[in-house]
PDB file of N, CA and C in Angstrom:
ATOM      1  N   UNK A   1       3.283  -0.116  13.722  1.00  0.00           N
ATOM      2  CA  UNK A   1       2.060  -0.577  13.115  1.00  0.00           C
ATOM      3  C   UNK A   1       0.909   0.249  13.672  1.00  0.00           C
ATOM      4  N   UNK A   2       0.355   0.804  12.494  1.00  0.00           N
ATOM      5  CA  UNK A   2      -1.173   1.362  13.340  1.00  0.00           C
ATOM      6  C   UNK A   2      -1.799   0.884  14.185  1.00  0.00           C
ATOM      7  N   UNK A   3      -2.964   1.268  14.820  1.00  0.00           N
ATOM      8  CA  UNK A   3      -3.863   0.153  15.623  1.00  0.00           C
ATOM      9  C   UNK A   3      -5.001   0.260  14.483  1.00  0.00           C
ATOM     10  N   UNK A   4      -5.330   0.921  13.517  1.00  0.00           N
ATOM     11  CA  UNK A   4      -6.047  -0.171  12.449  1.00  0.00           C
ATOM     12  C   UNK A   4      -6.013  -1.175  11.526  1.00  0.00           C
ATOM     13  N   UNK A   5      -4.545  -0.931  11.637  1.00  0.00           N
ATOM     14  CA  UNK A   5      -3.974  -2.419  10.982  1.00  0.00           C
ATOM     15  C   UNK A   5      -4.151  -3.433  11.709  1.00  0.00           C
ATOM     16  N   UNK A   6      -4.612  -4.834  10.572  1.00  0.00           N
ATOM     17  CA  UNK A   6      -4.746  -6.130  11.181  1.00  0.00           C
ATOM     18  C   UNK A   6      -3.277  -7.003  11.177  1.00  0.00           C
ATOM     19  N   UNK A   7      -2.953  -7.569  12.368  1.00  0.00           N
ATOM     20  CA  UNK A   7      -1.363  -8.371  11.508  1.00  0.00           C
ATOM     21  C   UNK A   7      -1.989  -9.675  11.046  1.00  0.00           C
ATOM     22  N   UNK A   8      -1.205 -10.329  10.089  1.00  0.00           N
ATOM     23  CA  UNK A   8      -1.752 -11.755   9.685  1.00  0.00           C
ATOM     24  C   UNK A   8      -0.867 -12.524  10.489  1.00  0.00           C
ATOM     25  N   UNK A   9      -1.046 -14.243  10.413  1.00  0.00           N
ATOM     26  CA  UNK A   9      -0.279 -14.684  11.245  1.00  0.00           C
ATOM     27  C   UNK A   9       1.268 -15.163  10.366  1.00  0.00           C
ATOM     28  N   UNK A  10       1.234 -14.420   9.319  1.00  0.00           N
ATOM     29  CA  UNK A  10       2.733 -14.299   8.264  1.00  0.00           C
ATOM     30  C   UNK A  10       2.947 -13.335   8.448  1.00  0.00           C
ATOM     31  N   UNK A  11       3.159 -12.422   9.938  1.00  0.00           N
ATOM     32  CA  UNK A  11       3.763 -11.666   9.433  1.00  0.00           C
ATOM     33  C   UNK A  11       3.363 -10.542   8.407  1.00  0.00           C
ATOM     34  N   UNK A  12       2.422 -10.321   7.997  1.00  0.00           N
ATOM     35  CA  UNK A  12       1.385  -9.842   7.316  1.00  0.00           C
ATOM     36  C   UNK A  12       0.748  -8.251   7.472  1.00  0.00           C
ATOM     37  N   UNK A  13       0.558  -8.056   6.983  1.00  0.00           N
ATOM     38  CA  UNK A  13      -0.527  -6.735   6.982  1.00  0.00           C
ATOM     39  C   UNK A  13      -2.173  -6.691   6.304  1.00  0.00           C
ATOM     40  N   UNK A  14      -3.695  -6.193   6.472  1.00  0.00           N
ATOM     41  CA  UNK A  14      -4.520  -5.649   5.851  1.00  0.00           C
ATOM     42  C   UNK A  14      -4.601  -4.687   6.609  1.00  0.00           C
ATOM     43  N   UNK A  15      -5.718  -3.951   5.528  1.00  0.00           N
ATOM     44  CA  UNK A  15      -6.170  -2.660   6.135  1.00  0.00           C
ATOM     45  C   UNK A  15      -7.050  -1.620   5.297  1.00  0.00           C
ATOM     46  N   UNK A  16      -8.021  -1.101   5.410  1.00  0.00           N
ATOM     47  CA  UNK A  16      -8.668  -0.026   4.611  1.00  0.00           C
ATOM     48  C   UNK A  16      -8.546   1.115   5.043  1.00  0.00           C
ATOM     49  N   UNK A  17      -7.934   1.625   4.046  1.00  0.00           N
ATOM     50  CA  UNK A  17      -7.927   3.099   3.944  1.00  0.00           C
ATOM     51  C   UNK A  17      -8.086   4.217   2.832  1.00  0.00           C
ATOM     52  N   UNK A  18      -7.957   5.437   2.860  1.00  0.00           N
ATOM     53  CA  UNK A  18      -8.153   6.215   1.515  1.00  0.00           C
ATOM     54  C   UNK A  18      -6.718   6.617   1.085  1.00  0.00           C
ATOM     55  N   UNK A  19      -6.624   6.718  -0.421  1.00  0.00           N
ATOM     56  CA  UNK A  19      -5.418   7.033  -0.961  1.00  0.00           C
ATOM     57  C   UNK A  19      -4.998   8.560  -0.489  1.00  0.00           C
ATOM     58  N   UNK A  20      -4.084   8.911  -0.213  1.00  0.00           N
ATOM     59  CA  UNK A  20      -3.099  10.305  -0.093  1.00  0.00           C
ATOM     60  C   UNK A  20      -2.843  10.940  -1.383  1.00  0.00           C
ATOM     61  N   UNK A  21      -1.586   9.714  -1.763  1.00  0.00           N
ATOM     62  CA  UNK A  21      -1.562  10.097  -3.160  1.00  0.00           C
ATOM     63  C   UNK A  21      -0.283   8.843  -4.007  1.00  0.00           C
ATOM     64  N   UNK A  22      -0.028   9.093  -4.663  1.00  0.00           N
ATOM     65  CA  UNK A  22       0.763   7.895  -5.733  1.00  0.00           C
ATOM     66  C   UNK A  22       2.158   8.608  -5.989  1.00  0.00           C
ATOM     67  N   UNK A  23       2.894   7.340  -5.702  1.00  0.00           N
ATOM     68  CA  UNK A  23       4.283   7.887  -6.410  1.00  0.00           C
ATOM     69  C   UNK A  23       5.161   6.654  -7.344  1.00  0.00           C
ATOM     70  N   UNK A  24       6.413   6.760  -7.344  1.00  0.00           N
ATOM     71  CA  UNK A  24       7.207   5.597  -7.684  1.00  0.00           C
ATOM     72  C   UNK A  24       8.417   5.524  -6.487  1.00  0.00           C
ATOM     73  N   UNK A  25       8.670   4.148  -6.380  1.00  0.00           N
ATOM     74  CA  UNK A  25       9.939   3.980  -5.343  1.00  0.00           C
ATOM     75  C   UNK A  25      10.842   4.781  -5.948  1.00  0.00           C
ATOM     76  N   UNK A  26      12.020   4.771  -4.658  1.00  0.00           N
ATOM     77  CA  UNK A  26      13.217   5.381  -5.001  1.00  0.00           C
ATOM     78  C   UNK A  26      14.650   4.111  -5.433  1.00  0.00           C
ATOM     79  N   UNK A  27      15.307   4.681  -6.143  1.00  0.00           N
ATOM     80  CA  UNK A  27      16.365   3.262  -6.375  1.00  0.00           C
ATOM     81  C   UNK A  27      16.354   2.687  -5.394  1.00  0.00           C
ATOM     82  N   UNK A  28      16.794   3.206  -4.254  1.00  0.00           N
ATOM     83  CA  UNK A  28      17.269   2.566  -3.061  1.00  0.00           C
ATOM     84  C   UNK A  28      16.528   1.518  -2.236  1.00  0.00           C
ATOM     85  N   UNK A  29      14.910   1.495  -2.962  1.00  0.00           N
ATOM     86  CA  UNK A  29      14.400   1.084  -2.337  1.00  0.00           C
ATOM     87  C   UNK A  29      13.723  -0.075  -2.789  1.00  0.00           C
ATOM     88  N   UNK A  30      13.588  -1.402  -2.530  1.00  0.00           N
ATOM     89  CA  UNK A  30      13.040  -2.951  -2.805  1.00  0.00           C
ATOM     90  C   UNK A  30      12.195  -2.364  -3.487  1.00  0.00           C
ATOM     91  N   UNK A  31      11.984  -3.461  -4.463  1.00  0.00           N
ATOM     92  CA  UNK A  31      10.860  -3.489  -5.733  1.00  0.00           C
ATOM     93  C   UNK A  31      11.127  -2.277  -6.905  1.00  0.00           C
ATOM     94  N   UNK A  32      11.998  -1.551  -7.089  1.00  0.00           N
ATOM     95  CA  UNK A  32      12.147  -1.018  -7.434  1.00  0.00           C
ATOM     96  C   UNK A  32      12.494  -0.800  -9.253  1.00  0.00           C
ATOM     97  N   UNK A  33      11.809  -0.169 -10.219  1.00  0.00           N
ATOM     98  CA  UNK A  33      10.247   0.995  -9.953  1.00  0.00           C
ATOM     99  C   UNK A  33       9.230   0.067  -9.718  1.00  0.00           C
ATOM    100  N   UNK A  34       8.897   0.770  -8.954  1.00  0.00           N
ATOM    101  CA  UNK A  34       6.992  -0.157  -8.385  1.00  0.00           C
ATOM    102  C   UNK A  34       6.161   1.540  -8.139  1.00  0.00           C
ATOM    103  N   UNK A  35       5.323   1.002  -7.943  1.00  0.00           N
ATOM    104  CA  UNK A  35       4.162   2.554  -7.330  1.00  0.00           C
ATOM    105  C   UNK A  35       4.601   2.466  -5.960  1.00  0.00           C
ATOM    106  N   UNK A  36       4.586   3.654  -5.163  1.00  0.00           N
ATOM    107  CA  UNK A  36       4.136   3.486  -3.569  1.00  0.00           C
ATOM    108  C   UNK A  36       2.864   4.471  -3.616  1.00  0.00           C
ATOM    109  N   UNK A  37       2.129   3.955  -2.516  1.00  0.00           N
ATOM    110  CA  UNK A  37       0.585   4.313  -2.350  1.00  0.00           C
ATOM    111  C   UNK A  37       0.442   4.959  -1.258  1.00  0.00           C
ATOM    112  N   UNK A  38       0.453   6.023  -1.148  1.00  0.00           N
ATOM    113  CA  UNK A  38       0.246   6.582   0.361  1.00  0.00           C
ATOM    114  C   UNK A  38      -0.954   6.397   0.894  1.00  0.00           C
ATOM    115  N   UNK A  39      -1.552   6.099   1.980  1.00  0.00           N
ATOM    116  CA  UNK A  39      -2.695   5.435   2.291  1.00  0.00           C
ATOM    117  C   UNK A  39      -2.967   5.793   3.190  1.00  0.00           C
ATOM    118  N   UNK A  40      -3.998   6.955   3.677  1.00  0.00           N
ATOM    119  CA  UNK A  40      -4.713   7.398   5.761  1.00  0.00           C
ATOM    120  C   UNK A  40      -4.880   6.310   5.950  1.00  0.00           C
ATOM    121  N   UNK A  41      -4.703   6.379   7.467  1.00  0.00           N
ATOM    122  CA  UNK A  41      -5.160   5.445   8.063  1.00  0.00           C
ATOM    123  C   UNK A  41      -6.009   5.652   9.295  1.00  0.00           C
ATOM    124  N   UNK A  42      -5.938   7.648   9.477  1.00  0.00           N
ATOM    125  CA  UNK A  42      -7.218   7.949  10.110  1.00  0.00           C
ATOM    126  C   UNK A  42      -5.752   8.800  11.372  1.00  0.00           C
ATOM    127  N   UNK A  43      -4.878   7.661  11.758  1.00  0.00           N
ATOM    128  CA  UNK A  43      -3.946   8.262  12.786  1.00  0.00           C
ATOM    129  C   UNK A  43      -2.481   8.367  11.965  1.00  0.00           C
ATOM    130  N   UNK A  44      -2.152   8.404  10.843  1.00  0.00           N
ATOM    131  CA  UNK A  44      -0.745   8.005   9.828  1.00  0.00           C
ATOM    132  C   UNK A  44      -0.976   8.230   8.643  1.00  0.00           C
ATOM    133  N   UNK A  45      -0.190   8.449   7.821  1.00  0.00           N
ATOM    134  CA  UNK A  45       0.075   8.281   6.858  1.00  0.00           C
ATOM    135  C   UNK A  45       0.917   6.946   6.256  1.00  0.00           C
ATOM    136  N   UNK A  46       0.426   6.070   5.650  1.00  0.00           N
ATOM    137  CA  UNK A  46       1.132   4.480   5.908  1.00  0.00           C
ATOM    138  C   UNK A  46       1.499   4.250   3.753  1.00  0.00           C
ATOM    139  N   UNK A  47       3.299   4.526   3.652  1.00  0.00           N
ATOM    140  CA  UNK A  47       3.555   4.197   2.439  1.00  0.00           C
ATOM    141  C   UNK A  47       3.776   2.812   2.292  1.00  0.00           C
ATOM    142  N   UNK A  48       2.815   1.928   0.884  1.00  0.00           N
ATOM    143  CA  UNK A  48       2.676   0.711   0.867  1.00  0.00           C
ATOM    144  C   UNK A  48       3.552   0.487  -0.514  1.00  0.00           C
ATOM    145  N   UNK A  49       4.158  -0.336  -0.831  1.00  0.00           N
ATOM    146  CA  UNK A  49       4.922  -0.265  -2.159  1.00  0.00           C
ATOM    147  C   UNK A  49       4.181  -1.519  -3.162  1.00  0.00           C
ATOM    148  N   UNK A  50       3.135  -1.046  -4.462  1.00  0.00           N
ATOM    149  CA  UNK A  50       2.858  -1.943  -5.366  1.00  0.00           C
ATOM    150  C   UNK A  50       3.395  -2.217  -6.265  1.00  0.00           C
ATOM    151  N   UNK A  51       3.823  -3.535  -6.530  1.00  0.00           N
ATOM    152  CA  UNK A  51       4.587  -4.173  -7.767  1.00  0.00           C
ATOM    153  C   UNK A  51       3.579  -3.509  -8.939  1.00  0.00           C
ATOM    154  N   UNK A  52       3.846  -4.137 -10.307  1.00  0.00           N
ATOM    155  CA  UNK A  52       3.173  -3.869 -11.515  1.00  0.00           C
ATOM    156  C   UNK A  52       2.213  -4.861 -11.502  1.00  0.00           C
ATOM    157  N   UNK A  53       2.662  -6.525 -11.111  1.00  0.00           N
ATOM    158  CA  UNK A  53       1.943  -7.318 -10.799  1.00  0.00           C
ATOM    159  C   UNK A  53       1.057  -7.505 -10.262  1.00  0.00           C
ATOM    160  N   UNK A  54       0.612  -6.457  -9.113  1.00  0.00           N
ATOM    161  CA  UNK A  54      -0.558  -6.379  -8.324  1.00  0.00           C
ATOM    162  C   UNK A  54      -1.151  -5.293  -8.732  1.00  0.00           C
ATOM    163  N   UNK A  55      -0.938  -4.517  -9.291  1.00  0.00           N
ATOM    164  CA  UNK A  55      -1.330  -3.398  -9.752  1.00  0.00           C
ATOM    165  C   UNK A  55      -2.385  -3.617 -11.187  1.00  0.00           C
ATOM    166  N   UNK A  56      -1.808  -4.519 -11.695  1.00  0.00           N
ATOM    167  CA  UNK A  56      -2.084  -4.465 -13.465  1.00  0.00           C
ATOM    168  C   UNK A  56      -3.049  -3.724 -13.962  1.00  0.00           C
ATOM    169  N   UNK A  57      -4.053  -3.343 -14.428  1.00  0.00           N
ATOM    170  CA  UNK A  57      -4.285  -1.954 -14.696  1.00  0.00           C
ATOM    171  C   UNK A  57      -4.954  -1.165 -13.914  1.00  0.00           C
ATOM    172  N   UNK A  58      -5.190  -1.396 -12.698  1.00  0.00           N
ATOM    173  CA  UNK A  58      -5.359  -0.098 -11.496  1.00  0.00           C
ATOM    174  C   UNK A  58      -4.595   1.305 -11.326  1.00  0.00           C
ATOM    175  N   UNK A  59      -3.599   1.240 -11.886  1.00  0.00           N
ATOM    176  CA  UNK A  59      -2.976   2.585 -11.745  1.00  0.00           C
ATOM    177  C   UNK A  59      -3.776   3.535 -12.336  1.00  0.00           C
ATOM    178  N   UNK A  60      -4.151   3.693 -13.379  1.00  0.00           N
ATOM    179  CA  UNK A  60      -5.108   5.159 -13.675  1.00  0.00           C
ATOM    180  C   UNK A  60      -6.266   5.382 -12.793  1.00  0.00           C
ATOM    181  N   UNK A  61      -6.476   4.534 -12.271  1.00  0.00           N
ATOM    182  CA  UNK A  61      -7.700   4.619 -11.477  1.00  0.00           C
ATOM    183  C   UNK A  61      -7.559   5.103 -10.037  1.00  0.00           C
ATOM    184  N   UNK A  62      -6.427   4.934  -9.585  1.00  0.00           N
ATOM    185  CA  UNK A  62      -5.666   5.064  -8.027  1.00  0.00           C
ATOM    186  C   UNK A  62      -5.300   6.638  -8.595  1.00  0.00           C
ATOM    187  N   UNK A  63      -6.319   7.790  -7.501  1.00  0.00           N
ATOM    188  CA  UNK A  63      -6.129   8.863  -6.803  1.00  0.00           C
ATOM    189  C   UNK A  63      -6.453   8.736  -5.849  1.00  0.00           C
ATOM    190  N   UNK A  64      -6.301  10.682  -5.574  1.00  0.00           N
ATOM    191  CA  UNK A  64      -6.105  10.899  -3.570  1.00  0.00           C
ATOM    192  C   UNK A  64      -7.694  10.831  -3.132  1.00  0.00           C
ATOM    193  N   UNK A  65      -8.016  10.232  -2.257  1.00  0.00           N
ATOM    194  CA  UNK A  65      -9.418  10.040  -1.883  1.00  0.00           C
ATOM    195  C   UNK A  65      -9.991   8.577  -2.386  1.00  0.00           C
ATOM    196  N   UNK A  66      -9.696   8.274  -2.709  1.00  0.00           N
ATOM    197  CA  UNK A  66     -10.062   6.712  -3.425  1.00  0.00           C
ATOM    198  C   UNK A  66     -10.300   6.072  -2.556  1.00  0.00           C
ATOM    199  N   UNK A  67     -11.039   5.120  -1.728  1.00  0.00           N
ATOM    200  CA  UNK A  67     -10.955   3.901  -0.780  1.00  0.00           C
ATOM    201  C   UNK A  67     -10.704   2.989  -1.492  1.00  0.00           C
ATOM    202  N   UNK A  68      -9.420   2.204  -0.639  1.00  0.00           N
ATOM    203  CA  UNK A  68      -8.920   0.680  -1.433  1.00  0.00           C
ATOM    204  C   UNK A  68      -8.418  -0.288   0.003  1.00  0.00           C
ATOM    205  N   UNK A  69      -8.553  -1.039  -0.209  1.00  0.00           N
ATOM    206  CA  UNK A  69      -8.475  -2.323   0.679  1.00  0.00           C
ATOM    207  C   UNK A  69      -7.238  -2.641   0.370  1.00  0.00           C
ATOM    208  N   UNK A  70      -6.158  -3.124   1.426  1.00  0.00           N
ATOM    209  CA  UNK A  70      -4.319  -3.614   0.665  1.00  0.00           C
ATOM    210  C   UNK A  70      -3.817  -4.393   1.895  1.00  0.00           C
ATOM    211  N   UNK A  71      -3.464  -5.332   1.886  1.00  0.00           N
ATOM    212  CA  UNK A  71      -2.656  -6.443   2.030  1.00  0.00           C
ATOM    213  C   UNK A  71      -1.454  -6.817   1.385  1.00  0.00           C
ATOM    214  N   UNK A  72      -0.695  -7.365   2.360  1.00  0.00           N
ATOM    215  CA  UNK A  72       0.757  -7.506   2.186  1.00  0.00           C
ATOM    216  C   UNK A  72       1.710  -8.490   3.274  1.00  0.00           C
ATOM    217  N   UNK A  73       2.991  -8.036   2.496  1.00  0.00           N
ATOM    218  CA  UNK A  73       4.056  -8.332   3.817  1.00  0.00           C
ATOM    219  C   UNK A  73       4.772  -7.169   4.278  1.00  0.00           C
ATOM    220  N   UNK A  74       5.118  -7.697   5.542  1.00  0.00           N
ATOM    221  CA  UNK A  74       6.213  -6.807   5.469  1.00  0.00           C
ATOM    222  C   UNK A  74       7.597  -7.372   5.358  1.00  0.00           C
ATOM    223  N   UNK A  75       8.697  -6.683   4.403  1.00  0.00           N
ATOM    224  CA  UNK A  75       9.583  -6.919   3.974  1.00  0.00           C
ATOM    225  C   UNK A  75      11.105  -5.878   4.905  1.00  0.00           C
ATOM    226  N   UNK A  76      12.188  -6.609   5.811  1.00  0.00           N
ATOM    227  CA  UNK A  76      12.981  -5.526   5.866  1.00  0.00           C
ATOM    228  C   UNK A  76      14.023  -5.404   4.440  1.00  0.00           C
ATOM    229  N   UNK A  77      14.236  -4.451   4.422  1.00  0.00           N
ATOM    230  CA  UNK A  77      15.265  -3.992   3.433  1.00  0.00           C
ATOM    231  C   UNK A  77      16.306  -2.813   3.771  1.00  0.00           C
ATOM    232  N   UNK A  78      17.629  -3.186   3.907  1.00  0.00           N
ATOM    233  CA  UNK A  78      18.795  -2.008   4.254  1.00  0.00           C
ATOM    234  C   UNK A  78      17.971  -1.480   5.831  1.00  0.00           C
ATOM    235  N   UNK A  79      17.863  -2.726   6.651  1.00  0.00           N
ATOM    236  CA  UNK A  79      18.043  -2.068   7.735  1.00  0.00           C
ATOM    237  C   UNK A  79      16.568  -1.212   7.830  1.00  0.00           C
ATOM    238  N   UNK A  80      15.430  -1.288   7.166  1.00  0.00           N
ATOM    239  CA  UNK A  80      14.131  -0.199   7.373  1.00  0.00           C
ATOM    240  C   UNK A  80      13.137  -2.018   6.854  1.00  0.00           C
ATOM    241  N   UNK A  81      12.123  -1.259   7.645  1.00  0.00           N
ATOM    242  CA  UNK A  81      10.853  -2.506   6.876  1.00  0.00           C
ATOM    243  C   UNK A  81       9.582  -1.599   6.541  1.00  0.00           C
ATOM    244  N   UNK A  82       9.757  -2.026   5.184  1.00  0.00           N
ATOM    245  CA  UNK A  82       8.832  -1.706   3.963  1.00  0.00           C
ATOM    246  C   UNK A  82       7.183  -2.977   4.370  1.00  0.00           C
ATOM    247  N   UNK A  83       6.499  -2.054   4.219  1.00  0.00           N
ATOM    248  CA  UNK A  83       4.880  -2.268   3.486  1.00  0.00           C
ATOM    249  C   UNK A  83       4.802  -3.143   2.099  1.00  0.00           C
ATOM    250  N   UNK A  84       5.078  -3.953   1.462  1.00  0.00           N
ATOM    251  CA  UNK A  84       5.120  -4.263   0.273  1.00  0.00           C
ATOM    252  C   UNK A  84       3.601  -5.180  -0.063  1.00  0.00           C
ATOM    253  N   UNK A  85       3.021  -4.592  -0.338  1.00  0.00           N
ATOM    254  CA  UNK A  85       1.022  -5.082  -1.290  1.00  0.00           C
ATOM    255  C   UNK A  85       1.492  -6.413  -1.717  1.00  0.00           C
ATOM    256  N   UNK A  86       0.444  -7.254  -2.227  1.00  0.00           N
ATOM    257  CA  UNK A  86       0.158  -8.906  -2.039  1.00  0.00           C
ATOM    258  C   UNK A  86      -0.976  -8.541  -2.914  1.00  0.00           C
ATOM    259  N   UNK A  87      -1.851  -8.028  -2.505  1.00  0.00           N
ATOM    260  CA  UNK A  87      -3.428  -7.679  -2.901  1.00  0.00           C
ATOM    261  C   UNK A  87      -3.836  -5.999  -2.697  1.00  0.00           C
ATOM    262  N   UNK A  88      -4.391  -5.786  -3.567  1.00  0.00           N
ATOM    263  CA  UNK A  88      -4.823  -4.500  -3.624  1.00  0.00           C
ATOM    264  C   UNK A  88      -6.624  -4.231  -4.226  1.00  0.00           C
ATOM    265  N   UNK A  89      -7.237  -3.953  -3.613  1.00  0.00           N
ATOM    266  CA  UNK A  89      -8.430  -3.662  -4.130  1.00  0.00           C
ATOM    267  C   UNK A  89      -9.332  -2.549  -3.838  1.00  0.00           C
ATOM    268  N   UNK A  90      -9.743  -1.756  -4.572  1.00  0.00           N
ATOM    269  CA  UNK A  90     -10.611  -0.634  -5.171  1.00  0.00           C
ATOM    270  C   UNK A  90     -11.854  -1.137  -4.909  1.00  0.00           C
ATOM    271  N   UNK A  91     -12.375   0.116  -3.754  1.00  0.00           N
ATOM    272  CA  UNK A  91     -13.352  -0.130  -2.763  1.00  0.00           C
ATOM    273  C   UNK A  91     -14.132   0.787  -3.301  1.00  0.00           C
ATOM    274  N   UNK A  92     -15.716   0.880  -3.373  1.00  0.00           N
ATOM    275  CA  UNK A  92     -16.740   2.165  -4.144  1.00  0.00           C
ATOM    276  C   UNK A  92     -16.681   2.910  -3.006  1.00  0.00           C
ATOM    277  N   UNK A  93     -16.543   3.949  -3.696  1.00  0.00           N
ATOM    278  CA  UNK A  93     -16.867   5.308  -3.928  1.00  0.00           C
ATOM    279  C   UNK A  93     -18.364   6.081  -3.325  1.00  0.00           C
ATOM    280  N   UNK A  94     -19.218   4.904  -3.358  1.00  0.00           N
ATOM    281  CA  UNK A  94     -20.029   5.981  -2.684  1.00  0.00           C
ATOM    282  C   UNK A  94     -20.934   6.748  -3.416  1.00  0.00           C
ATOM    283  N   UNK A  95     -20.832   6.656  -4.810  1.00  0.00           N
ATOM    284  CA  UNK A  95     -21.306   7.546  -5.977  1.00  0.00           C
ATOM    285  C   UNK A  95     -22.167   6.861  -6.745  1.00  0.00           C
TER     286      UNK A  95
END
């Protein structure tokens, strides 16, 4: 866990950071297709995995440089623990 990550007391994750860049899971991996969000965190690179459900029409809008706010759980799966979003929100820009 980063040290800018907050834990919740579930077990939990928030955190603000700027987007890297966007992909889709791999089969192998929970939630699967979902987006994963690569996200700075200033000391990491931290991949978060968004359902469609949390997403709903944010995806065109999610590029690299973006500030967004994301919350979650964390989920293990096959032995690794995944980042999996709860909440996702699109932070200004600045512009």
């Amino acid at each position: 866990m980063s040290a800018s990550e907050t834990p919740s007391p579930q077990s939990g994750f928030a955190f603000d950071g700027a987007i890297v860049d966007v992909d889709e899971t791999l089969p192998d991996q929970p939630h699967h297709p979902s987006a994963v969000v690569l996200i700075d965190l200033i000391d990491e690179i931290v991949p978060v995995i968004v359902q469609a459900s949390v997403l709903t029409d944010k995806l065109p809008l999610l590029c690299a440089g973006r500030p967004v706010r994301v919350g979650g759980t964390f989920e293990k799966y096959e032995g690794r623990t995944h980042r999996v979003a709860t909440q996702l929100r699109l932070l200004s820009t600045g512009n």
